[in-house]
Protein backbone atom coordinates (compact mmCIF):
# COMPACT_ATOMS: atom_id res chain seq x y z
CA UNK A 1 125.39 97.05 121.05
CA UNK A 2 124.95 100.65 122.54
CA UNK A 3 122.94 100.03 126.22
CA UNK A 4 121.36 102.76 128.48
CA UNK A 5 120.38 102.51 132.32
CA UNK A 6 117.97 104.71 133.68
CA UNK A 7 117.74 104.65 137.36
CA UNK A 8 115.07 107.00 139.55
CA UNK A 9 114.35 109.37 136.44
CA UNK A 10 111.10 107.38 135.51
CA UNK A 11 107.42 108.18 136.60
CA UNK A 12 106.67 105.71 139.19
CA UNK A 13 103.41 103.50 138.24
CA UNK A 14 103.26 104.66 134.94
CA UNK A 15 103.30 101.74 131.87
CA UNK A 16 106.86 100.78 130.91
CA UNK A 17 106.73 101.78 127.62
CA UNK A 18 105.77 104.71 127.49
CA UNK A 19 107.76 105.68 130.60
CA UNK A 20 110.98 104.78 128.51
CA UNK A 21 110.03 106.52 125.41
CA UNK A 22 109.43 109.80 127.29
CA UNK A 23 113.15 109.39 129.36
CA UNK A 24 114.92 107.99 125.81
CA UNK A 25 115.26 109.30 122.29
CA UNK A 26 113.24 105.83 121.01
CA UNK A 27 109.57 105.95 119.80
CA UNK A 28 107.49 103.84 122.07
CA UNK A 29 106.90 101.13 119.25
CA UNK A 30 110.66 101.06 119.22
CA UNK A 31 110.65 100.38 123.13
CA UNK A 32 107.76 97.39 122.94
CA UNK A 33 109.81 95.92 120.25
CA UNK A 34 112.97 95.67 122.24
CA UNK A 35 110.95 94.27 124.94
CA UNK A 36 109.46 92.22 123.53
CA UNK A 37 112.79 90.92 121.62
CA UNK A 38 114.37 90.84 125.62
CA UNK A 39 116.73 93.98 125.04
CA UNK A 40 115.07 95.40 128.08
CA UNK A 41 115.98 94.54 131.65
CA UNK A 42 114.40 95.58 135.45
CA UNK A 43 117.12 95.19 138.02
CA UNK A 44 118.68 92.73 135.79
CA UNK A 45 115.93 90.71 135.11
CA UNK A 46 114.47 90.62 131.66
CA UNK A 47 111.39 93.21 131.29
CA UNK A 48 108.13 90.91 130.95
CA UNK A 49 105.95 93.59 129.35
CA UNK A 50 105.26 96.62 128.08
CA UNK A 51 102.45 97.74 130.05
CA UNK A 52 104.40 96.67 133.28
CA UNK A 53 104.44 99.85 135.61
CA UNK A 54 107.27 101.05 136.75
CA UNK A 55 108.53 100.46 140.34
CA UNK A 56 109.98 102.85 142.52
CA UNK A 57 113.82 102.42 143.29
CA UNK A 58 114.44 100.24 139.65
CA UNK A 59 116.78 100.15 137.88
CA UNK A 60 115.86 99.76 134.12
CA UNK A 61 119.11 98.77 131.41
CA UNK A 62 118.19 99.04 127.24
CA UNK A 63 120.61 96.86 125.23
CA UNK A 64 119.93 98.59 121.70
CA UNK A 65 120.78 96.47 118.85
CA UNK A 66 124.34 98.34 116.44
CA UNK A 67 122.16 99.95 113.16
CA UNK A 68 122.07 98.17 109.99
CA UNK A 69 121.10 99.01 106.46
CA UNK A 70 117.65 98.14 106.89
CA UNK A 71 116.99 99.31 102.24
CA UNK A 72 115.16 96.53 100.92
CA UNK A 73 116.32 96.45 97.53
CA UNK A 74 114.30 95.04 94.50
CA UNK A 75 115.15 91.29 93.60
CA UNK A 76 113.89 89.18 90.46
CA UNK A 77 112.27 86.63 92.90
CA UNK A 78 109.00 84.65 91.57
CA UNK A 79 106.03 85.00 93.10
CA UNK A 80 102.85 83.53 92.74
CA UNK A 81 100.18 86.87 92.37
CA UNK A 82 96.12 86.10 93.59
CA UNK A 83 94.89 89.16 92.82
CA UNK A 84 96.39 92.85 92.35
CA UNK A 85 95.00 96.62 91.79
CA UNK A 86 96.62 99.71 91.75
CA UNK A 87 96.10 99.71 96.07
CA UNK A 88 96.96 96.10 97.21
CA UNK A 89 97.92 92.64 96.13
CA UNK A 90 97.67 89.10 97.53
CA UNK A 91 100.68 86.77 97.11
CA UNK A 92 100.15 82.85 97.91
CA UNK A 93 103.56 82.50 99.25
CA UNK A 94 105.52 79.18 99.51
CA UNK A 95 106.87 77.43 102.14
CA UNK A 96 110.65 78.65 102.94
CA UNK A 97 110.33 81.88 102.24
CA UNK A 98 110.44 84.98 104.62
CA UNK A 99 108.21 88.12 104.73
CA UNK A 100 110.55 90.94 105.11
CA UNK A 101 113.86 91.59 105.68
CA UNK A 102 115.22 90.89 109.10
CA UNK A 103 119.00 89.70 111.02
CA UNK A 104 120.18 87.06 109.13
CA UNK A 105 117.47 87.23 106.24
CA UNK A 106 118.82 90.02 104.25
CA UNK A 107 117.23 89.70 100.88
CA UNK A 108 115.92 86.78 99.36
CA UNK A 109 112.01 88.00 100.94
CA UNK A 110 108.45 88.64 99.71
CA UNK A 111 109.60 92.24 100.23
CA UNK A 112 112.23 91.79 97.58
CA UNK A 113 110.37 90.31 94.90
CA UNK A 114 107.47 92.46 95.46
CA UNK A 115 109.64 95.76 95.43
CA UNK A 116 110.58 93.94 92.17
CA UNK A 117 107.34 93.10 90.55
CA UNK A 118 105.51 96.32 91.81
CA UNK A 119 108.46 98.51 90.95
CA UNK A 120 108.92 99.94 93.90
CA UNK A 121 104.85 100.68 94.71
CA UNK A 122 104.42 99.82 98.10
CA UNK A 123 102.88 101.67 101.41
CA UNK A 124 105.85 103.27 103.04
CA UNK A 125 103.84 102.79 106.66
CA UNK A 126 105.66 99.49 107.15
CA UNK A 127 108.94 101.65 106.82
CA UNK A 128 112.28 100.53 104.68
CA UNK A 129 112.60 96.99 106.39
CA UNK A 130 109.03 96.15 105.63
CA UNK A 131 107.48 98.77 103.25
CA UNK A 132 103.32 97.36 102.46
CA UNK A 133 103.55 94.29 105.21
CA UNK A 134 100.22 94.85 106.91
CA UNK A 135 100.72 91.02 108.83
CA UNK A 136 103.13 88.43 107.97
CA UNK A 137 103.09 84.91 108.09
CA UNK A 138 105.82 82.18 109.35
CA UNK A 139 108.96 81.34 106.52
CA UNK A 140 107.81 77.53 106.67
CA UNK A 141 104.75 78.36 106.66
CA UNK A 142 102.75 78.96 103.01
CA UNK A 143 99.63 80.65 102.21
CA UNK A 144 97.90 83.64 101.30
CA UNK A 145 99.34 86.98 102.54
CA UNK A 146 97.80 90.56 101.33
CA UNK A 147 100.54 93.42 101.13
CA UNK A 148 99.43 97.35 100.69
CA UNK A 149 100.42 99.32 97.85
CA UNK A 150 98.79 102.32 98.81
CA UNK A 151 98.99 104.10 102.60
CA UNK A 152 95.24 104.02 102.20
CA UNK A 153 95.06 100.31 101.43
CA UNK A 154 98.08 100.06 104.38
CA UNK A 155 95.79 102.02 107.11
CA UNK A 156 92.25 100.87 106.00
CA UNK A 157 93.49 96.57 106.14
CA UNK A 158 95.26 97.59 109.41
CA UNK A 159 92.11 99.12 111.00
CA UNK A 160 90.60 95.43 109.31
CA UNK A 161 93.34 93.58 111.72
CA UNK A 162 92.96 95.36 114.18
CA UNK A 163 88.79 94.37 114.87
CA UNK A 164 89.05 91.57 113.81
CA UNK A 165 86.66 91.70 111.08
CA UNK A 166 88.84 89.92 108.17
CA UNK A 167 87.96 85.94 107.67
CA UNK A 168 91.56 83.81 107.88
CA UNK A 169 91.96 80.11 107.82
CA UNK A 170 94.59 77.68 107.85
CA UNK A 171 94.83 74.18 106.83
CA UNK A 172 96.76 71.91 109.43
CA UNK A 173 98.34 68.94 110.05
CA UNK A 174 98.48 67.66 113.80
CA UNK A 175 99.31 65.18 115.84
CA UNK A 176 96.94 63.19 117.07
CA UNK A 177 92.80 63.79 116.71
CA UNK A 178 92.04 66.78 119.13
CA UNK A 179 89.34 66.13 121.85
CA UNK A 180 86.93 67.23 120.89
CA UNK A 181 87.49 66.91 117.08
CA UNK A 182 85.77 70.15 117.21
CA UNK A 183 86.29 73.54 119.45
CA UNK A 184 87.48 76.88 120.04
CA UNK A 185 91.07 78.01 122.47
CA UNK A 186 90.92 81.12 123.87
CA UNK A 187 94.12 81.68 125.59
CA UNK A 188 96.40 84.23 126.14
CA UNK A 189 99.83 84.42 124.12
CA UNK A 190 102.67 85.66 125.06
CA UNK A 191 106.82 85.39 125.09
CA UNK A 192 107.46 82.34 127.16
CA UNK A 193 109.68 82.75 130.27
CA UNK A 194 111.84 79.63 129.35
CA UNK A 195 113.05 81.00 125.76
CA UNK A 196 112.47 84.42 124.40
CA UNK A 197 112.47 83.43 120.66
CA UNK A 198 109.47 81.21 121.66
CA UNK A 199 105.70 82.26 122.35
CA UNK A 200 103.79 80.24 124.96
CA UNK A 201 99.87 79.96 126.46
CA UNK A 202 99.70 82.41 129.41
CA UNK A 203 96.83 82.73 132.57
CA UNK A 204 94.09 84.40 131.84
CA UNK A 205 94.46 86.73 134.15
CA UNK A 206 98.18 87.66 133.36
CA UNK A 207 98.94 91.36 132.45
CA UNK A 208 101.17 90.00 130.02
CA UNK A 209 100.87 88.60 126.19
CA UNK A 210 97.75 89.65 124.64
CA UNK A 211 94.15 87.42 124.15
CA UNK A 212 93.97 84.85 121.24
CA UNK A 213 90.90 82.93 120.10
CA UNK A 214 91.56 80.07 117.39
CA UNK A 215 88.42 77.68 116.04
CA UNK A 216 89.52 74.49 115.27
CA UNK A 217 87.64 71.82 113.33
CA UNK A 218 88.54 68.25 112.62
CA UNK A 219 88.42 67.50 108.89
CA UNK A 220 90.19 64.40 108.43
CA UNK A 221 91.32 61.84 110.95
CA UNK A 222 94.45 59.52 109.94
CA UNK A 223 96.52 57.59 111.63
CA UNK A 224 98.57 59.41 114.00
CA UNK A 225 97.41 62.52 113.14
CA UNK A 226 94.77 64.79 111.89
CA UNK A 227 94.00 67.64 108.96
CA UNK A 228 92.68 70.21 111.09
CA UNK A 229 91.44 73.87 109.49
CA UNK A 230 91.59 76.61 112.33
CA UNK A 231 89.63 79.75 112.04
CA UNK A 232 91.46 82.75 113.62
CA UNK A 233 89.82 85.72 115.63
CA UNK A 234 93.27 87.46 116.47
CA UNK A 235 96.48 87.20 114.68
CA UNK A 236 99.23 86.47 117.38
CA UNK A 237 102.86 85.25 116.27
CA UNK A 238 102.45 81.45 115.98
CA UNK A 239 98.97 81.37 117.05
CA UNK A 240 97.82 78.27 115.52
CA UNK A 241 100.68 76.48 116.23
CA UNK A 242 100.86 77.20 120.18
CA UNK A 243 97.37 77.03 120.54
CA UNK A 244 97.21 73.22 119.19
CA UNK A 245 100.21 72.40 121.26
CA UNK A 246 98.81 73.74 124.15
CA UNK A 247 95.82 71.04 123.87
CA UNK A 248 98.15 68.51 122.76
CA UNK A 249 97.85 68.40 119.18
CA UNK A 250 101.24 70.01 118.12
CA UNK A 251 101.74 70.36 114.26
CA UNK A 252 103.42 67.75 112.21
CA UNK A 253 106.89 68.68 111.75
CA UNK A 254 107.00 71.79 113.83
CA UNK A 255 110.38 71.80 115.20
CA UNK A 256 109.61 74.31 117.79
CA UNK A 257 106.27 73.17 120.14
CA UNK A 258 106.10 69.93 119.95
CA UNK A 259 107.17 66.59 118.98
CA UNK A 260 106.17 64.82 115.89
CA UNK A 261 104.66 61.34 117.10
CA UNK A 262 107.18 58.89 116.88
CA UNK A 263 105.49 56.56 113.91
CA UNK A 264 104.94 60.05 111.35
CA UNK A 265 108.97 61.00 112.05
CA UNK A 266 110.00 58.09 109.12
CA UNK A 267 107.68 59.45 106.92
CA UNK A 268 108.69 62.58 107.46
CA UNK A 269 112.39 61.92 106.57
CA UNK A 270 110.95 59.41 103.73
CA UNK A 271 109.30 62.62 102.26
CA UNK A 272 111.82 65.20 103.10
CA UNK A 273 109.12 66.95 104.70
CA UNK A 274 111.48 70.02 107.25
CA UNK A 275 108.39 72.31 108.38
CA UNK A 276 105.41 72.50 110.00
CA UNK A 277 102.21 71.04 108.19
CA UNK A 278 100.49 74.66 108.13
CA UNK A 279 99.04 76.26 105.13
CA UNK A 280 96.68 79.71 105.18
CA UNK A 281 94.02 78.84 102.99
CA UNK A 282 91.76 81.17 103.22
CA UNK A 283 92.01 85.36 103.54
CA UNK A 284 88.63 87.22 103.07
CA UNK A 285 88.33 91.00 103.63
CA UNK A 286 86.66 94.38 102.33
CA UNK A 287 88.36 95.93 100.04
CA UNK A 288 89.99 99.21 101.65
CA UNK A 289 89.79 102.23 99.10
CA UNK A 290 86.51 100.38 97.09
CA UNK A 291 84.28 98.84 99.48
CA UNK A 292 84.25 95.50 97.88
CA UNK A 293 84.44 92.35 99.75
CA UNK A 294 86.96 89.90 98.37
CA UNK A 295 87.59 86.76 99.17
CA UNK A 296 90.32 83.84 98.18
CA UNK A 297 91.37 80.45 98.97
CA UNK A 298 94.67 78.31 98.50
CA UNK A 299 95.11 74.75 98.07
CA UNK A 300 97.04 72.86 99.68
CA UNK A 301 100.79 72.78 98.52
CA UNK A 302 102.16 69.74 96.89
CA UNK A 303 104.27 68.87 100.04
CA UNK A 304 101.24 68.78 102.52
CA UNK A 305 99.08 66.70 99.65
CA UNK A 306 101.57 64.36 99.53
CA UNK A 307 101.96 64.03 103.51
CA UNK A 308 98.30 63.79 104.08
CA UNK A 309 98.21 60.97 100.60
CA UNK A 310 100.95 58.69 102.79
CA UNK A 311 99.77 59.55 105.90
CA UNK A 312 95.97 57.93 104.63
CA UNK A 313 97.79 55.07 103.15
CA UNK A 314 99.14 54.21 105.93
CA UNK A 315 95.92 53.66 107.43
CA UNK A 316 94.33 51.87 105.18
């Protein structure tokens, strides 16, 4: 790993990021993502943001990662196709598999089956790593994802993401029955202090993360637990799943923020049930390069049927 300190060359008061682009050979996208992946350090102190300004005297340290062969390559993968055109495609994608290519998740991806099964037609905005990924969902999570074909389709669904304006719903399993069984968290997310690999519910008036809204409605209660769906505003990495732990309703099986409830963690290992109870079941947008609006839905995956069937026996 290849690191570089920069000490008294930066413009003091100006944002982080863009202070270390302009002193380094690194794009500014480059710079938030080592931040944000704790590469970058402030008098030996991990960097907390990228629009932190720069202080006078500091001494700044960037641990860049050695290169690897970031090529996706095409893979005979199966995928499950919603709906495709010559500009974009929607994939419902299944539990245990990962979007892109990343450290230790080579090949194997969405990326490599759909390099496969579009033969090769995908926006190159994303770059090599991630060519038509316009937003990504968790491995063990499953769901519908939409991936651009076309740099059109890639700019016109980003500008989508970006206000806000798509519809996207997920299907959950928490536990507990939130209070009250129906409601809206508006918090801010962010990298938690404790453990960079995690994200965690920050003040509202931090300078860090970034805002999140998430509607949640109650649509079963069970025993122990609840099938939740969650309406998202913003998109922010493991949204859902920090915003219901954060009101004490983490999901079922997530082995990151929270704890399963003691009675479900049987079941669980009954079922052979290794990931959090979170399906996206819904992805509505307008159609980029045509105008349309489309609009599709999921059902729930045999795995979270059969959790929610035992979960209602059980209280009967």
């Amino acid at each position: 790993m290849a690191s570089k300190t920069l000490r008294g060359t930066l413009s003091v008061a100006a944002r982080l990021d863009k202070a270390l682009a302009s002193a380094t050979e690194l794009s500014r996208e480059r710079i938030k993502a080592l931040i944000a992946e704790g590469r970058v350090e402030v008098n030996g102190a991990t960097a907390a943001s990228p629009s932190a300004k720069v202080a006078e005297g500091a001494t700044y340290t960037i641990h860049v990662p050695p290169p690897e062969n970031p090529v996706a390559q095409p893979q005979d993968i199966p995928i499950q196709v919603v709906f495709e055109d010559e500009h974009l495609i929607v994939v419902d994608k299944p539990a245990g598999m990962v979007v892109h290519p990343a450290a230790g998740n080579p090949d194997g991806t969405l990326v490599n089956a759909l390099l496969h099964h579009c033969g090769g037609s995908l926006s190159g905005i994303g770059g090599v790593a991630r060519p038509g990924i316009v937003h990504r969902i968790d491995k063990d999570t499953s769901g519908l994802l939409v991936v651009a074909k076309s740099d059109a389709a890639h700019e016109g669904l980003a500008a989508q993401f970006a206000d806000h304006s798509l519809e996207r719903a997920y299907f959950a399993v928490c536990g507990g029955h939130p209070r009250p069984a129906q409601g809206t968290v508006d918090e801010r997310i962010g990298r938690s202090d404790a453990d960079r690999k995690k994200m965690a519910v920050l003040p509202k008036n931090s300078s860090r993360g970034k805002t999140a809204v998430t509607h949640y409605k109650t649509l079963t209660r069970m025993e122990h637990a609840a099938l939740v769906e969650c309406r998202l505003e913003t998109g922010r990495t493991h949204q859902v799943r920090v915003h219901l732990a954060s009101i004490g309703n983490a999901l079922v099986g997530d082995p990151v923020y929270g704890r399963t409830p003691p009675p479900l963690r049987t079941l669980l290992k009954e079922l052979d049930f290794r990931r959090q109870a979170l399906h996206a079941a819904i992805l509505g947008f307008v159609h980029p390069v045509t105008g349309n609006r489309l609009s599709f839905s999921s059902e729930l995956p045999a795995d979270m049927r059969e959790l929610i069937d035992e979960m209602g026996h059980s209280n009967r």
